[in-house]
PDB file of N, CA and C in Angstrom:
ATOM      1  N   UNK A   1      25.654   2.731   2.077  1.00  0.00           N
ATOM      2  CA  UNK A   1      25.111   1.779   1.160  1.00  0.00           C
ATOM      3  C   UNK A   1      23.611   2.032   1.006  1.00  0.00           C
ATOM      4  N   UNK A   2      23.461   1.769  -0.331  1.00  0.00           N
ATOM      5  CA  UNK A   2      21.935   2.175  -0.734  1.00  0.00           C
ATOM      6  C   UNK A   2      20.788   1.041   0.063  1.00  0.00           C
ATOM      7  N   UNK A   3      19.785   1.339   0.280  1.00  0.00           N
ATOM      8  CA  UNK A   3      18.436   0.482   0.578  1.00  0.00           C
ATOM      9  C   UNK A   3      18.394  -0.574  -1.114  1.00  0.00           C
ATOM     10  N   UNK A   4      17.922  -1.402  -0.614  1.00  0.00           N
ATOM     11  CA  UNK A   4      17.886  -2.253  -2.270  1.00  0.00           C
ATOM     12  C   UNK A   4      16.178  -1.766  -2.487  1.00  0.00           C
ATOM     13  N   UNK A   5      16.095  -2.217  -3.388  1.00  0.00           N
ATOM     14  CA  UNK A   5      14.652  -1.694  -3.991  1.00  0.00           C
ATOM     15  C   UNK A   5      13.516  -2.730  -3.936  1.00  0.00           C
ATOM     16  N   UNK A   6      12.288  -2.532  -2.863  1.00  0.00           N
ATOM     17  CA  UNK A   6      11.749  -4.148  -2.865  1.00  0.00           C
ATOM     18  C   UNK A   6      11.085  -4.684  -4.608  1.00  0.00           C
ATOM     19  N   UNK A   7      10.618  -5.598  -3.946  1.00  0.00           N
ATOM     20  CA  UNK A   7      10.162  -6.876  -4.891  1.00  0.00           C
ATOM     21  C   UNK A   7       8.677  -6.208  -5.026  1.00  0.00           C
ATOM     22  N   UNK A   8       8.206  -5.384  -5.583  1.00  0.00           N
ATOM     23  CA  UNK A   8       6.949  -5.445  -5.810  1.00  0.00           C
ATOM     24  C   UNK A   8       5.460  -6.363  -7.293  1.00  0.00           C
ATOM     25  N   UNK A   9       4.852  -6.773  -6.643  1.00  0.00           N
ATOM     26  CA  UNK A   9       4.083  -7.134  -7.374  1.00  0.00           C
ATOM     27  C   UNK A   9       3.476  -6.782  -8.302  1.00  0.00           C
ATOM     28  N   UNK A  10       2.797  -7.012  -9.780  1.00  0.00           N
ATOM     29  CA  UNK A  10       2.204  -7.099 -10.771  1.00  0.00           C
ATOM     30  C   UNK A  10       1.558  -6.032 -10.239  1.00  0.00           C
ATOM     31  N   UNK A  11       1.301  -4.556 -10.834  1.00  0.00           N
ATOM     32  CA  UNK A  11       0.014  -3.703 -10.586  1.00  0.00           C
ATOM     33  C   UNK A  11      -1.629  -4.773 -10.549  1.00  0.00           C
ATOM     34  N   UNK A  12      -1.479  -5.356 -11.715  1.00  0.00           N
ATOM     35  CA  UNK A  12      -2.657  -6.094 -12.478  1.00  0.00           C
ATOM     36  C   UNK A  12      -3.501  -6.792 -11.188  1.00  0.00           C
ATOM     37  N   UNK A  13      -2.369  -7.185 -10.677  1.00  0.00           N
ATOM     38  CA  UNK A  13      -2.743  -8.444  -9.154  1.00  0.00           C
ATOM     39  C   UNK A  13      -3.076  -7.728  -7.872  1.00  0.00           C
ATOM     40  N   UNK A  14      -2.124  -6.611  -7.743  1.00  0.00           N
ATOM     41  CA  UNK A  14      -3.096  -5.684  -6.784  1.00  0.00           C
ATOM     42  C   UNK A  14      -4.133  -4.762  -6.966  1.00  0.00           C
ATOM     43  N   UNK A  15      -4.337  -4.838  -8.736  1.00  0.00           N
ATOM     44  CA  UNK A  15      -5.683  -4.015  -8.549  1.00  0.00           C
ATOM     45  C   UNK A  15      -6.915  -4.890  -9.004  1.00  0.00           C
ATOM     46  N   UNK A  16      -6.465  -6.260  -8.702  1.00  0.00           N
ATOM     47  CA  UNK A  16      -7.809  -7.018  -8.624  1.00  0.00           C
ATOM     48  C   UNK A  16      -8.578  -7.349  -7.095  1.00  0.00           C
ATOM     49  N   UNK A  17      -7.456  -7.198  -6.449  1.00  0.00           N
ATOM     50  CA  UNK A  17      -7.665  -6.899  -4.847  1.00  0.00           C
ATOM     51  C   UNK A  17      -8.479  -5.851  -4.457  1.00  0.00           C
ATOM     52  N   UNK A  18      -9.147  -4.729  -5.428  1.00  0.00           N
ATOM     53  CA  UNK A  18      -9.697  -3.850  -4.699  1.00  0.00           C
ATOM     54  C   UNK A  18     -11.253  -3.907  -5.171  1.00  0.00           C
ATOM     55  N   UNK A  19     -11.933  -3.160  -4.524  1.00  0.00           N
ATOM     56  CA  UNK A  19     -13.411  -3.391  -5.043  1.00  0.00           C
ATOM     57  C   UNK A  19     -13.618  -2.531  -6.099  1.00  0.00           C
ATOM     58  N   UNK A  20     -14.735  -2.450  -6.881  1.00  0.00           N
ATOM     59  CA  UNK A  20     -15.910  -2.029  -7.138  1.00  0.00           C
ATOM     60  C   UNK A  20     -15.402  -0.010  -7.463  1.00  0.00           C
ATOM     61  N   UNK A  21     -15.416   0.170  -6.011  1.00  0.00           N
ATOM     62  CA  UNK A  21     -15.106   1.539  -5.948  1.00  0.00           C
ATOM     63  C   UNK A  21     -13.562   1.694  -6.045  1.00  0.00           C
ATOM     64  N   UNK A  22     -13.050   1.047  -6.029  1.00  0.00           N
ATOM     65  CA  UNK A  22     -11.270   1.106  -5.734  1.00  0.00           C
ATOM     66  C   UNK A  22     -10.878   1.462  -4.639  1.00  0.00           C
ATOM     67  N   UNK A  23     -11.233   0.785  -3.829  1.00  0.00           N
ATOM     68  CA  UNK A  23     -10.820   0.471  -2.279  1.00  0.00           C
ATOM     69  C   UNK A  23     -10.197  -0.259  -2.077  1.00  0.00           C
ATOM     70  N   UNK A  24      -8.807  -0.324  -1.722  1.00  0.00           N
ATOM     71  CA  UNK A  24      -7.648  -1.253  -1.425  1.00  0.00           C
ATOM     72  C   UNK A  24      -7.983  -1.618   0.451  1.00  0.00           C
ATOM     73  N   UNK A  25      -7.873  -3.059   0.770  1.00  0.00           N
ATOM     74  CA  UNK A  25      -7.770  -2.849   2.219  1.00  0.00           C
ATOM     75  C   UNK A  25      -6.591  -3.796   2.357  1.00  0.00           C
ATOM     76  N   UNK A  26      -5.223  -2.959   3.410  1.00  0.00           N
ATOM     77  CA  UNK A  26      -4.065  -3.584   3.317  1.00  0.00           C
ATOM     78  C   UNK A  26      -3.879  -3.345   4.742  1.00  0.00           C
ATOM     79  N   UNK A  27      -2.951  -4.695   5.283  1.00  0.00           N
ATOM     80  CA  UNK A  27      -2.364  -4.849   6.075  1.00  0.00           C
ATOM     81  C   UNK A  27      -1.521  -4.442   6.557  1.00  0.00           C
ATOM     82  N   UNK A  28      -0.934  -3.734   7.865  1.00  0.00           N
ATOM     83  CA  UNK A  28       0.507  -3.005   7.498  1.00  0.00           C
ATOM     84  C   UNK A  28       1.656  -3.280   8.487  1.00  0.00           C
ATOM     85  N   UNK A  29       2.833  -3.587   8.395  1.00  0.00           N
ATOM     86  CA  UNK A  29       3.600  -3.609   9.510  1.00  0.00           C
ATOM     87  C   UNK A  29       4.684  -2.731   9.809  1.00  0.00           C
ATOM     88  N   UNK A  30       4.631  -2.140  10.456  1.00  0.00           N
ATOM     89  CA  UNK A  30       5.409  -0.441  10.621  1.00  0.00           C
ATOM     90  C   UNK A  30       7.004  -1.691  11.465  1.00  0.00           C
ATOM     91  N   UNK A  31       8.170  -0.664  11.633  1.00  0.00           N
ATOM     92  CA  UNK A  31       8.861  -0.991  11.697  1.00  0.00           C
ATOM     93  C   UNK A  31       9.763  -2.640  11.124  1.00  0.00           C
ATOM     94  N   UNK A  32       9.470  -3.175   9.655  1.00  0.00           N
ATOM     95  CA  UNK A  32      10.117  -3.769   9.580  1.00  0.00           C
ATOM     96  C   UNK A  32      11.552  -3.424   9.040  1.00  0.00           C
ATOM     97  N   UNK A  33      12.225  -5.284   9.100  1.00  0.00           N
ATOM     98  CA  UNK A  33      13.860  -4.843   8.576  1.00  0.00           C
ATOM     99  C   UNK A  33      13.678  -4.685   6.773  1.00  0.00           C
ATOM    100  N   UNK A  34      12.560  -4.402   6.020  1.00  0.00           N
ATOM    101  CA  UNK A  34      12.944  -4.286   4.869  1.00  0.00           C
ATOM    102  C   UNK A  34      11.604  -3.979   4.360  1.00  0.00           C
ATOM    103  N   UNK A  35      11.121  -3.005   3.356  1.00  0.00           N
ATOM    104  CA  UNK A  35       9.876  -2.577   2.932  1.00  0.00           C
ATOM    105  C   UNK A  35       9.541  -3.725   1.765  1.00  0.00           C
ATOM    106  N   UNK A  36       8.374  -4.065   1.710  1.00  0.00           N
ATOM    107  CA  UNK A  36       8.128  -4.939   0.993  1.00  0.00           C
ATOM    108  C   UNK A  36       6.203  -5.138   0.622  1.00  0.00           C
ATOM    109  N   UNK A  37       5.937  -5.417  -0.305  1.00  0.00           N
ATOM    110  CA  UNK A  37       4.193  -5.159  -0.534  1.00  0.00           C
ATOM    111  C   UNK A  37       3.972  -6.837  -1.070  1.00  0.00           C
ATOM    112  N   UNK A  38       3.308  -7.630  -0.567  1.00  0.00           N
ATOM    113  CA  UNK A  38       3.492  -9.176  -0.621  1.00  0.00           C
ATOM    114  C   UNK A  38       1.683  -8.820  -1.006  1.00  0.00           C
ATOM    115  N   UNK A  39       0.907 -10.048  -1.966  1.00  0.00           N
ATOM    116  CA  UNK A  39       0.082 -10.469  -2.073  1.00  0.00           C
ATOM    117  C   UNK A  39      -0.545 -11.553  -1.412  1.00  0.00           C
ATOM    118  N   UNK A  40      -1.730 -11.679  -0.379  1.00  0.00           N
ATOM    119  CA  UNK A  40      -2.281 -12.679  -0.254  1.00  0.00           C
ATOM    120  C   UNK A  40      -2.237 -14.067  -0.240  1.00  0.00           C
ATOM    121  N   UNK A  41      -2.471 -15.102  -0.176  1.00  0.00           N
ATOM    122  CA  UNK A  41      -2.265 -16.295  -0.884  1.00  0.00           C
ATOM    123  C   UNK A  41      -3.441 -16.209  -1.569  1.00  0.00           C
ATOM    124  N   UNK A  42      -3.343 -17.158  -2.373  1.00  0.00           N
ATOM    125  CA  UNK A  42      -4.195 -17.581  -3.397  1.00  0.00           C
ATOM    126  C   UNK A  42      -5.558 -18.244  -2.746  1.00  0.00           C
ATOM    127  N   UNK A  43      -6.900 -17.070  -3.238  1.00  0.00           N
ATOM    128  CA  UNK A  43      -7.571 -18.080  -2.490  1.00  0.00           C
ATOM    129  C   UNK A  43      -8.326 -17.384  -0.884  1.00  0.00           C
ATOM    130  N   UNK A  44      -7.411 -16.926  -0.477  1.00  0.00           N
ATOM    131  CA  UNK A  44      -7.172 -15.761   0.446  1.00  0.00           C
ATOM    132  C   UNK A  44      -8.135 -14.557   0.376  1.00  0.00           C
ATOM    133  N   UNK A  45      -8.916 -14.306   1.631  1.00  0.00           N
ATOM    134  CA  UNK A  45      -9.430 -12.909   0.786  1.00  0.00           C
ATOM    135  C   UNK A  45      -9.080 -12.205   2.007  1.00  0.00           C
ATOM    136  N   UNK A  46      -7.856 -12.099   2.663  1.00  0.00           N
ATOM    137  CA  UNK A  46      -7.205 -11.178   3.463  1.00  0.00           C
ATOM    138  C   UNK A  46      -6.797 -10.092   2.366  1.00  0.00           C
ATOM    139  N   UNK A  47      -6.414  -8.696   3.148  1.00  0.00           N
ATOM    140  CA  UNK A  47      -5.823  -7.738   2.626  1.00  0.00           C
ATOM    141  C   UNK A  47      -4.155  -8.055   2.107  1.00  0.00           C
ATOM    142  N   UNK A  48      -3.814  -6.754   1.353  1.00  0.00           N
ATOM    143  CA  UNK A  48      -2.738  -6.698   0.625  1.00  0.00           C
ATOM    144  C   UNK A  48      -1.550  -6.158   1.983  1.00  0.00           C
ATOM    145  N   UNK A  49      -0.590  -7.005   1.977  1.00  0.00           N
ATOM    146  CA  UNK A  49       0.015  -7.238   2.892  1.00  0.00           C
ATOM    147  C   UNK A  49       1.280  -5.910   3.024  1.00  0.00           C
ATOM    148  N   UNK A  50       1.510  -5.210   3.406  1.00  0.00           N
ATOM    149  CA  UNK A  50       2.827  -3.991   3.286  1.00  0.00           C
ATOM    150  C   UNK A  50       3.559  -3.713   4.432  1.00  0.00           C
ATOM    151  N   UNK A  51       4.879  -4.083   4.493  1.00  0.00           N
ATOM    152  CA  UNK A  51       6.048  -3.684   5.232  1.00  0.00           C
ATOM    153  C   UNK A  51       6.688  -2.850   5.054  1.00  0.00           C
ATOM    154  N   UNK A  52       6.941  -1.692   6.617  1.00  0.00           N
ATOM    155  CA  UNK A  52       7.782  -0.693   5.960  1.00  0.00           C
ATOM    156  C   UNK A  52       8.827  -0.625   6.653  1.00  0.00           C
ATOM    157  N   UNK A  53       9.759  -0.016   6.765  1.00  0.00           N
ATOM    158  CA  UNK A  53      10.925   0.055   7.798  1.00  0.00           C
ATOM    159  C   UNK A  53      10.713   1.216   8.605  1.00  0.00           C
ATOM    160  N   UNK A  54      10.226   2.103   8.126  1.00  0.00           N
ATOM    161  CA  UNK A  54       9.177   3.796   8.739  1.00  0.00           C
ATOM    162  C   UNK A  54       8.471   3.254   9.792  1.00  0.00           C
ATOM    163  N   UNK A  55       8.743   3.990  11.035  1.00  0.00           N
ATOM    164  CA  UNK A  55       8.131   4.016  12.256  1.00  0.00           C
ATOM    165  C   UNK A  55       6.870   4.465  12.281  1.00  0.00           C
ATOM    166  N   UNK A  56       5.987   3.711  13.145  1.00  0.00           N
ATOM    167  CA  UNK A  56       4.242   4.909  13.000  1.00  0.00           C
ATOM    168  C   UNK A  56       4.151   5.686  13.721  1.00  0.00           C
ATOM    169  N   UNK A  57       5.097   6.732  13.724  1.00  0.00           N
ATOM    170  CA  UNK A  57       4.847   7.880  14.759  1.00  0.00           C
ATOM    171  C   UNK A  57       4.832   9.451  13.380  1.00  0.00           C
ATOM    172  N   UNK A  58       3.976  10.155  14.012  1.00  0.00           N
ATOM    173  CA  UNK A  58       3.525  11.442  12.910  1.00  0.00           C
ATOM    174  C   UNK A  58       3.197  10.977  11.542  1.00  0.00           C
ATOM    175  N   UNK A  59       2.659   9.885  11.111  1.00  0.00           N
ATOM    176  CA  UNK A  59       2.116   9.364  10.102  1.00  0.00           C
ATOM    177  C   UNK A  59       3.839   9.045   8.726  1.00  0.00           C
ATOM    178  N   UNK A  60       4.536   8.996   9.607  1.00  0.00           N
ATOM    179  CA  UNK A  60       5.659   8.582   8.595  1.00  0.00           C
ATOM    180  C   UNK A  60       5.512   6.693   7.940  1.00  0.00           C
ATOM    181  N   UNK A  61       4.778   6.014   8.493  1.00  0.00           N
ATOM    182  CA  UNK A  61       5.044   4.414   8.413  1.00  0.00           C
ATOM    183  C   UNK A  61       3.202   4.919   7.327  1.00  0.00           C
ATOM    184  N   UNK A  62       2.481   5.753   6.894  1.00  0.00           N
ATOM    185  CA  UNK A  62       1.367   6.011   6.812  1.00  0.00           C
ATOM    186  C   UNK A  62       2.151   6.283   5.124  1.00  0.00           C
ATOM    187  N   UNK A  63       2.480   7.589   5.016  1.00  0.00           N
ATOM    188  CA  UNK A  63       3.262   7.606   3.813  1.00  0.00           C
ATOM    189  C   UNK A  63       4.201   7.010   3.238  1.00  0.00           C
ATOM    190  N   UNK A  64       5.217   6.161   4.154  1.00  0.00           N
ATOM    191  CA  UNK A  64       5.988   5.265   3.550  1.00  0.00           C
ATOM    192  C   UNK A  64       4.617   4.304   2.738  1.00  0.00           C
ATOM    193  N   UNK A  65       3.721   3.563   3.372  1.00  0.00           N
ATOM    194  CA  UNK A  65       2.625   2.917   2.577  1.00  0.00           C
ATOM    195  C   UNK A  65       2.400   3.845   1.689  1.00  0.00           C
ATOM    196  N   UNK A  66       1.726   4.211   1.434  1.00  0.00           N
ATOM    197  CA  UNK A  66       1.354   4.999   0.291  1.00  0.00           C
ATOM    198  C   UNK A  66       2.649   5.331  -1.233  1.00  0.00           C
ATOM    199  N   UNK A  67       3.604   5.048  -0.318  1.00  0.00           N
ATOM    200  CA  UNK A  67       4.674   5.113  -1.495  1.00  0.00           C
ATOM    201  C   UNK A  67       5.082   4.022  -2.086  1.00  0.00           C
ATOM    202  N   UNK A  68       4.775   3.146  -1.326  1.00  0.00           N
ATOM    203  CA  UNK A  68       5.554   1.993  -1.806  1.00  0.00           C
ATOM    204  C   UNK A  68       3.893   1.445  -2.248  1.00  0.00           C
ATOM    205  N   UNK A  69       2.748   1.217  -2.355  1.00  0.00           N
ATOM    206  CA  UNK A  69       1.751   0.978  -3.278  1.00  0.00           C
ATOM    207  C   UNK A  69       1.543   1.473  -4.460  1.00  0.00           C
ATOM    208  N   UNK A  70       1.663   2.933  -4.203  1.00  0.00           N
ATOM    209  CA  UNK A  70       1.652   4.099  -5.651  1.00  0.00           C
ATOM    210  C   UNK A  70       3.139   3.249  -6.458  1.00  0.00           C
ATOM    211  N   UNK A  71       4.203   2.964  -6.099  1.00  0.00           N
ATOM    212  CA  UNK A  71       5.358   2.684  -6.878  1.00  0.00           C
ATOM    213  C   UNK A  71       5.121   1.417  -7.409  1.00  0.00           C
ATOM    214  N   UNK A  72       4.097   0.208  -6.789  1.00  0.00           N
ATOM    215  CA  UNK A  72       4.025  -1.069  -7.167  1.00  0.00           C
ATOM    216  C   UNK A  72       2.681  -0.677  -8.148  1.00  0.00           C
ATOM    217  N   UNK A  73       1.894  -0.034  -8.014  1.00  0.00           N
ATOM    218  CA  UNK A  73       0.820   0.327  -8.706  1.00  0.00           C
ATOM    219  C   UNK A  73       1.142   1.394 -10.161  1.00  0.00           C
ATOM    220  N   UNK A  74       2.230   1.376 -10.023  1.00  0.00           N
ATOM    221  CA  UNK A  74       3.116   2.362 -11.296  1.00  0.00           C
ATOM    222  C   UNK A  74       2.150   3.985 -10.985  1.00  0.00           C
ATOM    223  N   UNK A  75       1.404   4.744 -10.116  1.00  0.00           N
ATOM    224  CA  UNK A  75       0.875   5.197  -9.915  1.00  0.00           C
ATOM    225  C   UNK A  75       1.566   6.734  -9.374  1.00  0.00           C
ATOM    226  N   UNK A  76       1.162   8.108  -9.240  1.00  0.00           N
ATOM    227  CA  UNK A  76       1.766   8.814  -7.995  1.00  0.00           C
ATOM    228  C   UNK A  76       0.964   8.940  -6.763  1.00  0.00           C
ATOM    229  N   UNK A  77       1.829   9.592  -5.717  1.00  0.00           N
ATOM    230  CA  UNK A  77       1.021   9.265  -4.322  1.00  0.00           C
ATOM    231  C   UNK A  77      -0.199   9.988  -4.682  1.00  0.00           C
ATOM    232  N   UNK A  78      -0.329  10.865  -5.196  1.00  0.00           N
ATOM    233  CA  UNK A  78      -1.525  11.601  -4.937  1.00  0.00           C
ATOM    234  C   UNK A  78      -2.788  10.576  -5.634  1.00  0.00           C
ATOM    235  N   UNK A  79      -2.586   9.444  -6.177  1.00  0.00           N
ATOM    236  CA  UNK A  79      -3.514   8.705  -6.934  1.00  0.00           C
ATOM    237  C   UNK A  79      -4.116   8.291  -5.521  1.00  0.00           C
ATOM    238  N   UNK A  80      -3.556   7.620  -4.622  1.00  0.00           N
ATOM    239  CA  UNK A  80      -4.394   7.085  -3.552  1.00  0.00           C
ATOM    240  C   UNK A  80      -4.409   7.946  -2.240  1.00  0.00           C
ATOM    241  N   UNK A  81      -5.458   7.691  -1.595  1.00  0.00           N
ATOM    242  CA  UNK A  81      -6.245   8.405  -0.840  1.00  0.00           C
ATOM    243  C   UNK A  81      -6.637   7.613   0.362  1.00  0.00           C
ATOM    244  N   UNK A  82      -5.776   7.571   1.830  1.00  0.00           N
ATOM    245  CA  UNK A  82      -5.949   7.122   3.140  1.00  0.00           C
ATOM    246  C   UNK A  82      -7.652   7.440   3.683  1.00  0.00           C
ATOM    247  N   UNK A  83      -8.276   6.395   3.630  1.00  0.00           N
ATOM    248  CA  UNK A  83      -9.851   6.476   4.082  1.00  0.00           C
ATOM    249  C   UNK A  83      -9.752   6.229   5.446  1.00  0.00           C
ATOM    250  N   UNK A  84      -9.352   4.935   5.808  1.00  0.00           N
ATOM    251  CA  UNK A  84      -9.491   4.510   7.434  1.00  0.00           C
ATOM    252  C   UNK A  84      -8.205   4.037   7.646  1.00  0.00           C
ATOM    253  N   UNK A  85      -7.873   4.540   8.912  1.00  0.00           N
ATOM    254  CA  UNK A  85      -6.832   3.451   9.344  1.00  0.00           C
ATOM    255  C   UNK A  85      -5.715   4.135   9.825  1.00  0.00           C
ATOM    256  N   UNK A  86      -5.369   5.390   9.916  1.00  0.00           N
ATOM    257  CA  UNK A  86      -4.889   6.573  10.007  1.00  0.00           C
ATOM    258  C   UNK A  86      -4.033   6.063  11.466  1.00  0.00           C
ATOM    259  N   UNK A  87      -4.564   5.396  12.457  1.00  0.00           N
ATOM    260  CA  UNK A  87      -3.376   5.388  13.331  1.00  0.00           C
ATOM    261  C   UNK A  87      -3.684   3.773  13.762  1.00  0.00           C
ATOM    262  N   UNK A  88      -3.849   2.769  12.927  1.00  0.00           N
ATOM    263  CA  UNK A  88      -4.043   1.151  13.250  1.00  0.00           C
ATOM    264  C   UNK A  88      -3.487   0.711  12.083  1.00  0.00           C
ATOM    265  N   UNK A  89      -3.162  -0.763  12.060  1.00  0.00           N
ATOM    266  CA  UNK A  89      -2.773  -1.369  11.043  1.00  0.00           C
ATOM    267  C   UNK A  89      -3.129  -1.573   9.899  1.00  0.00           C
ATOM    268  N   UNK A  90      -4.637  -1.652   9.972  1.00  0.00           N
ATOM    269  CA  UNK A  90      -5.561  -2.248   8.930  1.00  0.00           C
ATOM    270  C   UNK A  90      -6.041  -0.930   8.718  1.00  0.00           C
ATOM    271  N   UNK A  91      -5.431  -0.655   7.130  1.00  0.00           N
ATOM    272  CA  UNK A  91      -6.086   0.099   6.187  1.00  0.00           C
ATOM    273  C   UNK A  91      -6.752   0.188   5.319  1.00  0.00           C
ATOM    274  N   UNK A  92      -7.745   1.303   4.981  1.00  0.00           N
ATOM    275  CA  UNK A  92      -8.015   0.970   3.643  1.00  0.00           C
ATOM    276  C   UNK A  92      -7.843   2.329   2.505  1.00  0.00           C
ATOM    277  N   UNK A  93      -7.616   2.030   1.942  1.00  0.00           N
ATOM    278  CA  UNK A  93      -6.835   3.239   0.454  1.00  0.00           C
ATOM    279  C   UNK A  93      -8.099   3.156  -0.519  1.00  0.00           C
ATOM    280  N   UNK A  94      -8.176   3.914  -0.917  1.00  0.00           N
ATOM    281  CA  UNK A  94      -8.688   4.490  -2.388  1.00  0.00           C
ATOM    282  C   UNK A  94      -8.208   4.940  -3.544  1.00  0.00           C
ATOM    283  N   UNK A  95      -8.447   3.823  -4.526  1.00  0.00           N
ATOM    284  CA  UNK A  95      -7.342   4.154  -5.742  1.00  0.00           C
ATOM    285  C   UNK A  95      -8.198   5.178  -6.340  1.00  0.00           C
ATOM    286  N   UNK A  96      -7.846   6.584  -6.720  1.00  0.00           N
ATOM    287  CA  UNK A  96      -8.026   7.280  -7.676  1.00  0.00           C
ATOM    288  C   UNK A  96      -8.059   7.033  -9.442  1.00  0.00           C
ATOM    289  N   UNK A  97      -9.101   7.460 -10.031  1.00  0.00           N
ATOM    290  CA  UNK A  97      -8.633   7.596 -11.392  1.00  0.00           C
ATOM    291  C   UNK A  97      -7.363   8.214 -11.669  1.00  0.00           C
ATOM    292  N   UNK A  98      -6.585   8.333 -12.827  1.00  0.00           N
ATOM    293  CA  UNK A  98      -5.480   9.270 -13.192  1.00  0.00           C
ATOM    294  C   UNK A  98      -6.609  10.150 -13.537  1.00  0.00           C
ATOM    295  N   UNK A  99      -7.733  10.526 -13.473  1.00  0.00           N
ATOM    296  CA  UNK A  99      -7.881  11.760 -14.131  1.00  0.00           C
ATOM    297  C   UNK A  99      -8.249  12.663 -13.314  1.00  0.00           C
ATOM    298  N   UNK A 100      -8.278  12.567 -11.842  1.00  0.00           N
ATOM    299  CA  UNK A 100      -8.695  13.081 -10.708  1.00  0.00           C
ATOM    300  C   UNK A 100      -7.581  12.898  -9.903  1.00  0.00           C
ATOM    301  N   UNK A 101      -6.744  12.617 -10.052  1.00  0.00           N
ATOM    302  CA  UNK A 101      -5.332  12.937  -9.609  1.00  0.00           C
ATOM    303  C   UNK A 101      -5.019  14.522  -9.308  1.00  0.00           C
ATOM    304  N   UNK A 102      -4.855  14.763  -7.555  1.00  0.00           N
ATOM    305  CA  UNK A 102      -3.948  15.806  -7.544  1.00  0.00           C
ATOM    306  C   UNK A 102      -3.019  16.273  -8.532  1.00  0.00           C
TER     307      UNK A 102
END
């Protein structure tokens, strides 16, 4: 049986979450039961929240993020770019232009 496909959010709403430079800083929880990219509450100026079912071992729970943002961001992976956070929860991404896209 297939994985169902999560619920992702409005691009529009997660790319008001980022700064200036297009710096996303997201939250992450490696081993959950279902991948999922949740927004903030309202109001909130915590990071963009992401569940993956990908373990964090050899950066697999690292690219599962990155896939499942690029897919809610209608984006490809190569648009964003892992700055900090490489082996902790709290990340932060860099949205690329499309025109500097790998």
């Amino acid at each position: 049986m297939a994985r169902p496909k999560p619920a992702l959010p409005e691009a529009s709403a997660i790319m008001a979450l980022a700064d200036a430079e297009g710096r996303l800083a997201i939250r992450v929880t490696p081993n959950a039961s279902a991948d999922a990219v949740i927004l903030p509450a309202p109001g909130d100026t915590q990071a963009l929240i992401v569940r993956t079912t990908a373990a964090p071992e050899d950066g697999k729970a690292n690219l599962a993020v990155l896939r499942l943002v690029a897919g809610a961001l209608g984006r490809p992976v190569s648009a964003l770019e892992l700055v900090r956070g490489a082996t902790g929860r709290n990340k932060l991404i860099r949205i690329l232009p499309l025109t500097v896209c790998r």
